[in-house]
C-alpha atoms as a PDB file:
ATOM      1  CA  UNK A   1     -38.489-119.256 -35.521  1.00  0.00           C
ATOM      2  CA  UNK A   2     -39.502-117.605 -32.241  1.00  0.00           C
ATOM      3  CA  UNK A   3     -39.781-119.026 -28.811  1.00  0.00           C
ATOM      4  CA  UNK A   4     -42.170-117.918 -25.872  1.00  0.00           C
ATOM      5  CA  UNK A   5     -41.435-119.535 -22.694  1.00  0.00           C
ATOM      6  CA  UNK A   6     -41.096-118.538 -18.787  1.00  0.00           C
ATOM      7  CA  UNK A   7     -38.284-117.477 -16.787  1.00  0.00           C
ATOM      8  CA  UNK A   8     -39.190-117.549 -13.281  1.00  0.00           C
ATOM      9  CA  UNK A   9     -37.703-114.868 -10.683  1.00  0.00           C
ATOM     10  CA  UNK A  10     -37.029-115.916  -6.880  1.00  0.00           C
ATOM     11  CA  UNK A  11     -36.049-114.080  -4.305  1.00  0.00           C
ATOM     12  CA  UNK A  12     -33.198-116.632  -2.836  1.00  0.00           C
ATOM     13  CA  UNK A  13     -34.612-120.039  -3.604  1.00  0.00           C
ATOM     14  CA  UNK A  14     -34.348-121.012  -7.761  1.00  0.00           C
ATOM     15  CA  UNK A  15     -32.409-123.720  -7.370  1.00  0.00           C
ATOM     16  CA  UNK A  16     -34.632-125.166  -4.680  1.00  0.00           C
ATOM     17  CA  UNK A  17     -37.485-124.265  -7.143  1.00  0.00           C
ATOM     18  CA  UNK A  18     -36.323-125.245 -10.630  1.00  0.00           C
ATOM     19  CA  UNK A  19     -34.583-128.842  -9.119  1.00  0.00           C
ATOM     20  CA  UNK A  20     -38.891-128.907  -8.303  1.00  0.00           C
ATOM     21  CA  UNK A  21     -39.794-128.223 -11.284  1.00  0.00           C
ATOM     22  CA  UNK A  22     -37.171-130.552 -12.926  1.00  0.00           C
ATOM     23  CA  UNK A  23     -38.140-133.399 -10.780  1.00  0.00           C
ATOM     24  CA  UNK A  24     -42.265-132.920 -12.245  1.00  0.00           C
ATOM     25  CA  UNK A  25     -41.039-131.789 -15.953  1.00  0.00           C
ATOM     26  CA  UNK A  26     -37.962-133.947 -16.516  1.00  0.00           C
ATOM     27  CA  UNK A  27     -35.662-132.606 -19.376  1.00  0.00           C
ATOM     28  CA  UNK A  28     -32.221-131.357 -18.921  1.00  0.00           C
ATOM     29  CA  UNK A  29     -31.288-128.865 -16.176  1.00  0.00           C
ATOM     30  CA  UNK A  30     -28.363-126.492 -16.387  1.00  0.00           C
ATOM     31  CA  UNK A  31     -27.820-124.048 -13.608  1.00  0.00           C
ATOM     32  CA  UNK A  32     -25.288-121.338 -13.246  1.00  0.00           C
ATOM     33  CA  UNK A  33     -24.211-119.242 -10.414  1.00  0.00           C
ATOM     34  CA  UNK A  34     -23.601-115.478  -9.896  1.00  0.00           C
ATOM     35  CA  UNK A  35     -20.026-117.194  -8.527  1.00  0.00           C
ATOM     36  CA  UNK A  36     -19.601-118.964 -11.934  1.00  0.00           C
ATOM     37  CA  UNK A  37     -19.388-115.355 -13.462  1.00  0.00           C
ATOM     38  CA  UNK A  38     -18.301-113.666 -10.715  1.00  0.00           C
ATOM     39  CA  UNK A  39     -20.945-111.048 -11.507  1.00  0.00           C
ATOM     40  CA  UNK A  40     -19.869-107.738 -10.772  1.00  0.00           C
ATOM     41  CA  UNK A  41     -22.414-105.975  -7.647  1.00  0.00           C
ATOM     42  CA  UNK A  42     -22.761-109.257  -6.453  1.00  0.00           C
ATOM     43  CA  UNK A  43     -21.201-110.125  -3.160  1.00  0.00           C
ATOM     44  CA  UNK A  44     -19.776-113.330  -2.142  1.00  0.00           C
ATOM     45  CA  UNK A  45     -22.171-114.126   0.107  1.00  0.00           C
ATOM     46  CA  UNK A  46     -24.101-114.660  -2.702  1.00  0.00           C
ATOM     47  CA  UNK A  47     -22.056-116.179  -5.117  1.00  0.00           C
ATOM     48  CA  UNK A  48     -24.357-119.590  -4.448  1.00  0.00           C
ATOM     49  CA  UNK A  49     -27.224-118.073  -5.373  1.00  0.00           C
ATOM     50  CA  UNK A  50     -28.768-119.254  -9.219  1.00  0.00           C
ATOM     51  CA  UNK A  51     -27.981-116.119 -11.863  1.00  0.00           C
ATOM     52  CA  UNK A  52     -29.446-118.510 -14.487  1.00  0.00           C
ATOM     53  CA  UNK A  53     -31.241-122.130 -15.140  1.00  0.00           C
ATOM     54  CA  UNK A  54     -32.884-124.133 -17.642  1.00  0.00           C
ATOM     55  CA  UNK A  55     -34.847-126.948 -17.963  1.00  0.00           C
ATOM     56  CA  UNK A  56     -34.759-128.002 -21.811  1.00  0.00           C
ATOM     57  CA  UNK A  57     -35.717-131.230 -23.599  1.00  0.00           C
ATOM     58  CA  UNK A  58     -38.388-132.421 -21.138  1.00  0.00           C
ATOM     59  CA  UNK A  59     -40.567-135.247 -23.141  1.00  0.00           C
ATOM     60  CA  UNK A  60     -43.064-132.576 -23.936  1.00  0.00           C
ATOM     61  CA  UNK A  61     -40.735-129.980 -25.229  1.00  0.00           C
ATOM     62  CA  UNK A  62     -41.195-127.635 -22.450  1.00  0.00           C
ATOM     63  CA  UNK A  63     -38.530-125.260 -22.012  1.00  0.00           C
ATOM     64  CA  UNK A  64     -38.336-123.469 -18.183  1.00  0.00           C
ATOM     65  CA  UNK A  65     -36.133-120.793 -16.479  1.00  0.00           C
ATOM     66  CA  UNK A  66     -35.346-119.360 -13.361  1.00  0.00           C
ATOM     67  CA  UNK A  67     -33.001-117.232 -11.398  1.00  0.00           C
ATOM     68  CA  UNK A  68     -32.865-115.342  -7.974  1.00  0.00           C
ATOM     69  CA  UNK A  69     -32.714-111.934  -7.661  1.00  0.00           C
ATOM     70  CA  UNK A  70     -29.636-110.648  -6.385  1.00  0.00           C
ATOM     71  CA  UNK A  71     -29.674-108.778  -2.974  1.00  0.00           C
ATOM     72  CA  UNK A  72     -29.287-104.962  -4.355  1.00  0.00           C
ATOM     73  CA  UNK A  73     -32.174-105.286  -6.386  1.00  0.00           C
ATOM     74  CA  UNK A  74     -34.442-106.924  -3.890  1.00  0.00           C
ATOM     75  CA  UNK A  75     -35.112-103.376  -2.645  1.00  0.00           C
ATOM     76  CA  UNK A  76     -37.345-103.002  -5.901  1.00  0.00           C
ATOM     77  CA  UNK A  77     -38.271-106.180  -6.179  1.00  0.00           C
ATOM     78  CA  UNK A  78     -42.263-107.062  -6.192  1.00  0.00           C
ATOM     79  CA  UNK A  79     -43.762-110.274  -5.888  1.00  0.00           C
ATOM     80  CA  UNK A  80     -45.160-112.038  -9.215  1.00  0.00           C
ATOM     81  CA  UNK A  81     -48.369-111.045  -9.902  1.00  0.00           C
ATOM     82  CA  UNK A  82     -50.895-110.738 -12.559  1.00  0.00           C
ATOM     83  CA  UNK A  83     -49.845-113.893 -14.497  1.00  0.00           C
ATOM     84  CA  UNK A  84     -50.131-117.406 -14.427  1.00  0.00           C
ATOM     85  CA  UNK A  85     -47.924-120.238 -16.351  1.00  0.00           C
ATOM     86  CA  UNK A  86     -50.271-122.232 -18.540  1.00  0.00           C
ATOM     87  CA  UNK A  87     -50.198-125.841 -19.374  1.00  0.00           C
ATOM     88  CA  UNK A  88     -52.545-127.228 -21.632  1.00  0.00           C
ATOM     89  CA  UNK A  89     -52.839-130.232 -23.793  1.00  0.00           C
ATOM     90  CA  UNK A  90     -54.391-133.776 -25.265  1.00  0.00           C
ATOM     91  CA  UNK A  91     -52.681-135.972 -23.029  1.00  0.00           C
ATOM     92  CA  UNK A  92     -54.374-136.289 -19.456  1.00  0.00           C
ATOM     93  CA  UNK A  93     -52.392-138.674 -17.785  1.00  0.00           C
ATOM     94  CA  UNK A  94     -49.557-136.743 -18.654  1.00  0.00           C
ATOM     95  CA  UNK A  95     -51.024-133.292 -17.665  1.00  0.00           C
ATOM     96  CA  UNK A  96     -52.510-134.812 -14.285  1.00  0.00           C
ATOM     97  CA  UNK A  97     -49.606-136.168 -13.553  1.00  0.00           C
ATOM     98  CA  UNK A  98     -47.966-132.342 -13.991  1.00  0.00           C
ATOM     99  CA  UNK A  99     -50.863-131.158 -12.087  1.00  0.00           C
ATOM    100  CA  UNK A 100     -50.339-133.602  -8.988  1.00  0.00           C
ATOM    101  CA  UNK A 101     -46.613-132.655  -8.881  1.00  0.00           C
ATOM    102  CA  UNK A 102     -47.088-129.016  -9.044  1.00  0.00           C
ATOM    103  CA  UNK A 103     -49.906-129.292  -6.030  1.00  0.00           C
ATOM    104  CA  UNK A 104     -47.505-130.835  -3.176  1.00  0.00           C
ATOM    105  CA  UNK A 105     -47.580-127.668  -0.848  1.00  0.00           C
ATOM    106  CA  UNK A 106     -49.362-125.423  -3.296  1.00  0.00           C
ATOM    107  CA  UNK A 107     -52.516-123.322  -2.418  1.00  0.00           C
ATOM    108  CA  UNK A 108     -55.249-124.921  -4.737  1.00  0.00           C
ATOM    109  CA  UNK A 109     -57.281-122.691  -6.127  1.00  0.00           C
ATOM    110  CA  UNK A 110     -59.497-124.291  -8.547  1.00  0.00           C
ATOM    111  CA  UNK A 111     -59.425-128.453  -7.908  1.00  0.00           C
ATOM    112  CA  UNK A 112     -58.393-130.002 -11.660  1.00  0.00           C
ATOM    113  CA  UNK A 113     -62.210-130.822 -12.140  1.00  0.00           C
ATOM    114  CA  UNK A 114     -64.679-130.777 -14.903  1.00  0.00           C
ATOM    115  CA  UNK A 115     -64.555-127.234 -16.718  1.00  0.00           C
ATOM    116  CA  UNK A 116     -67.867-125.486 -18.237  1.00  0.00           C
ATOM    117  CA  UNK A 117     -65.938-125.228 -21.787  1.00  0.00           C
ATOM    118  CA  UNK A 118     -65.360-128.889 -21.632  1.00  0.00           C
ATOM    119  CA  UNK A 119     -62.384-130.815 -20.797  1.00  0.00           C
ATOM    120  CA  UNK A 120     -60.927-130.571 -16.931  1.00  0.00           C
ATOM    121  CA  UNK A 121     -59.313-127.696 -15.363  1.00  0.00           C
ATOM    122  CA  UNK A 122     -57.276-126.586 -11.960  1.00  0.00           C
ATOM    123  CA  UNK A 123     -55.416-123.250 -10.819  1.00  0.00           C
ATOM    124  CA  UNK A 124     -53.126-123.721  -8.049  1.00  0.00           C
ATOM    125  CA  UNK A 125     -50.421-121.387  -6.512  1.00  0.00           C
ATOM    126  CA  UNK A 126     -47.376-123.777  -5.980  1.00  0.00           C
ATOM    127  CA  UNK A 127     -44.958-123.578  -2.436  1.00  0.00           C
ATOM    128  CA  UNK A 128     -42.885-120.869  -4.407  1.00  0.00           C
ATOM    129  CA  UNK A 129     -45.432-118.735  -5.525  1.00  0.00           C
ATOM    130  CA  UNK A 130     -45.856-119.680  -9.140  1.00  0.00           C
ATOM    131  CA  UNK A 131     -49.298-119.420 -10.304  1.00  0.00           C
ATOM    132  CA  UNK A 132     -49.996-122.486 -13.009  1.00  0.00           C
ATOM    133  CA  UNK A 133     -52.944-123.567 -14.617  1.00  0.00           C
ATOM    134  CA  UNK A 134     -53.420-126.888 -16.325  1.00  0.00           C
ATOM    135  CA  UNK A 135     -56.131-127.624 -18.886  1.00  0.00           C
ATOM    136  CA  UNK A 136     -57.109-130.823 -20.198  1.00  0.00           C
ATOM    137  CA  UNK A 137     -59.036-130.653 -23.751  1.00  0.00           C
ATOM    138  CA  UNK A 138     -62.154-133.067 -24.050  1.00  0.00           C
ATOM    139  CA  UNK A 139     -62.161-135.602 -27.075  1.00  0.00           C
ATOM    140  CA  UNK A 140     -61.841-133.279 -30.411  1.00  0.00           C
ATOM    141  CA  UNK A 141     -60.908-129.897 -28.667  1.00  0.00           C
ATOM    142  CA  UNK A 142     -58.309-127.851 -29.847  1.00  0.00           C
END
């Protein structure tokens, strides 16, 4: 069996961001530090910073990761761009309330409404730059 699932980069604020995400998502969180390891190029300034987390066993069997990207690579570091994380799904209370969560301080860029295909749908940027979009199927879509 494979798994596809995201792993989120930030710049120096993953734990802010995936304790976020936790509180919206539920599940388990785990986070580690670059201290934990004691990472080799990484000073101790930023020992505090988040080398890896997870969010596993939410109720809807979403698995979600994060870290921040230590200082010596920030010189090559780029924004996110060009992708989105999707959610989509049967169960609209559920996904609306994912989709009210995710939109405290985001930039919304396509209100959860109606959608042409059928079903409702919404694109937001949330406050850490994470581009989402939720989808609602109508009655009988797949």
């Amino acid at each position: 069996m494979a798994i596809l699932n995201p792993y989120l980069n930030f710049r120096n604020n993953a734990r802010e961001a995936i304790e976020f995400y936790h509180s919206i998502f539920g599940g388990d969180l785990t986070i580690s530090t670059f201290g934990d390891f004691k990472m080799p190029g990484i000073e101790e300034s930023g020992y505090d910073k988040v080398m890896h987390s997870q969010i596993d066993n939410t109720p809807a069997g979403f698995t979600l990761m994060a870290s921040d990207t230590p200082a010596y690579m920030l010189a090559n570091a780029t924004p996110p761009s060009g992708f989105s994380v999707s959610i989509s799904g049967d169960e609209a209370d559920l996904l609306r309330g994912y989709w009210d969560g995710l939109a405290d301080g985001a930039e919304i860029q396509q209100p959860l409404a109606d959608a042409p295909w059928g079903g409702v749908f919404g694109m937001l940027v949330d406050k850490f730059g994470t581009s989402w979009l939720v989808n609602i199927n109508a009655p009988g879509q797949a």
